[in-house]
Protein backbone atom coordinates (compact mmCIF):
# COMPACT_ATOMS: atom_id res chain seq x y z
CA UNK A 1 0.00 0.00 0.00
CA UNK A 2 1.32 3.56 -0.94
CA UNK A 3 -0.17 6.50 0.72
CA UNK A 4 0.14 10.08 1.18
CA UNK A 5 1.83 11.52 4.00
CA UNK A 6 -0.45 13.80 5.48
CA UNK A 7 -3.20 10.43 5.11
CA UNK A 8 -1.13 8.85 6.93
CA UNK A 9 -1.01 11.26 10.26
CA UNK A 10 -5.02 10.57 10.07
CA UNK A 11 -5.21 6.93 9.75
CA UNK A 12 -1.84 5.69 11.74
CA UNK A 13 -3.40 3.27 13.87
CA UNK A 14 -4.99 1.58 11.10
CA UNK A 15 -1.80 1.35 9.00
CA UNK A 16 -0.20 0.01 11.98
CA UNK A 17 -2.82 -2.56 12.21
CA UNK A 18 -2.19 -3.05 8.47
CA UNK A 19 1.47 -3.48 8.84
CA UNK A 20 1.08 -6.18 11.77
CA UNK A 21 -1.01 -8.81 9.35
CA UNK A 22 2.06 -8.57 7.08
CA UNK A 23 1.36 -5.54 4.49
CA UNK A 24 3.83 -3.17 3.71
CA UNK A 25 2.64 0.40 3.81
CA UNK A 26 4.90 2.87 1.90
CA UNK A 27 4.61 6.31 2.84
CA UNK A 28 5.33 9.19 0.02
CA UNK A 29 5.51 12.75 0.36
CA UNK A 30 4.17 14.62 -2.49
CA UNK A 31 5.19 11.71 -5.29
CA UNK A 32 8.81 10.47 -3.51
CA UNK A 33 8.78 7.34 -1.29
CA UNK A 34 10.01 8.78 2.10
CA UNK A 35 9.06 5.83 4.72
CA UNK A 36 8.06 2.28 5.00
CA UNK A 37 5.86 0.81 7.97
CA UNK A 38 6.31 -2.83 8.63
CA UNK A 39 5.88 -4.89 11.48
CA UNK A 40 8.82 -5.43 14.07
CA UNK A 41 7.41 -8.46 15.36
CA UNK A 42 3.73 -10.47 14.15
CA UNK A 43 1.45 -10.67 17.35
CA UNK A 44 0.85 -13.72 18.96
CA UNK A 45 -2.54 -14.85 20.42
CA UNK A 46 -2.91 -14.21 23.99
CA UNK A 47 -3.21 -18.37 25.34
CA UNK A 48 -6.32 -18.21 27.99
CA UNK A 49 -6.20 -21.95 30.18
CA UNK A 50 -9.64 -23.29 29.85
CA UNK A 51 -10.91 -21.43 27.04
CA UNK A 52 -12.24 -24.55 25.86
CA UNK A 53 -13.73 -25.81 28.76
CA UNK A 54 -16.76 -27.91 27.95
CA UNK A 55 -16.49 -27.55 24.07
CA UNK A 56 -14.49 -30.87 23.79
CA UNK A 57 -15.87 -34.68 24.53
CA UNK A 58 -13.87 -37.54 24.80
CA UNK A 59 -15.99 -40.25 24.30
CA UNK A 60 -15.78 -43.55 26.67
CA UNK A 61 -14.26 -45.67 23.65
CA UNK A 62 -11.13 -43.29 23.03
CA UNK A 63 -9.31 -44.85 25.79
CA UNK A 64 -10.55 -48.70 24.43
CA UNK A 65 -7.64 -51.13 23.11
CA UNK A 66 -7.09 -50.34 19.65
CA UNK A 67 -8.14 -53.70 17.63
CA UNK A 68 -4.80 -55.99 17.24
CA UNK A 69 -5.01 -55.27 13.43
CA UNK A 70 -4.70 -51.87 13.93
CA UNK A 71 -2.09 -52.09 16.93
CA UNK A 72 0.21 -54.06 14.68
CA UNK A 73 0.22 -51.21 11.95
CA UNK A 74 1.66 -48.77 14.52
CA UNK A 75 4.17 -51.09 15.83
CA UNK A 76 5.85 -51.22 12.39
């Protein structure tokens, strides 16, 4: 993305945003290329324990014997 200088005072924030998912952002003044934004560092998601806390059932039969067919493929 190119964009004018003074657009850019206005709508920093969103360029910044812009700049964090991975798009450059090349600021001009007048027609010249003066500055480029670009992320220092991508954000990682915030990791909440339990988040998933009663979305996920493990049914009775996961922890059955796998069949001896099936046990012998894995033991390959």
């Amino acid at each position: 993305m190119i964009i004018n200088l003074r657009v850019a005072e206005t709508q920093l924030s969103n360029l910044i945003d812009r700049a964090m998912e991975g798009e450059d952002v090349v600021i001009t003044r007048g027609s010249e290329p003066v500055a480029k934004l670009v992320a220092l560092k991508k954000a990682e998601p915030q990791r909440r324990p339990g988040s998933m806390k009663g979305e996920l059932v493990v049914p009775d039969e996961f922890f059955d014997p796998l069949p001896a067919d099936e046990l012998a493929r894995w033991e390959q």
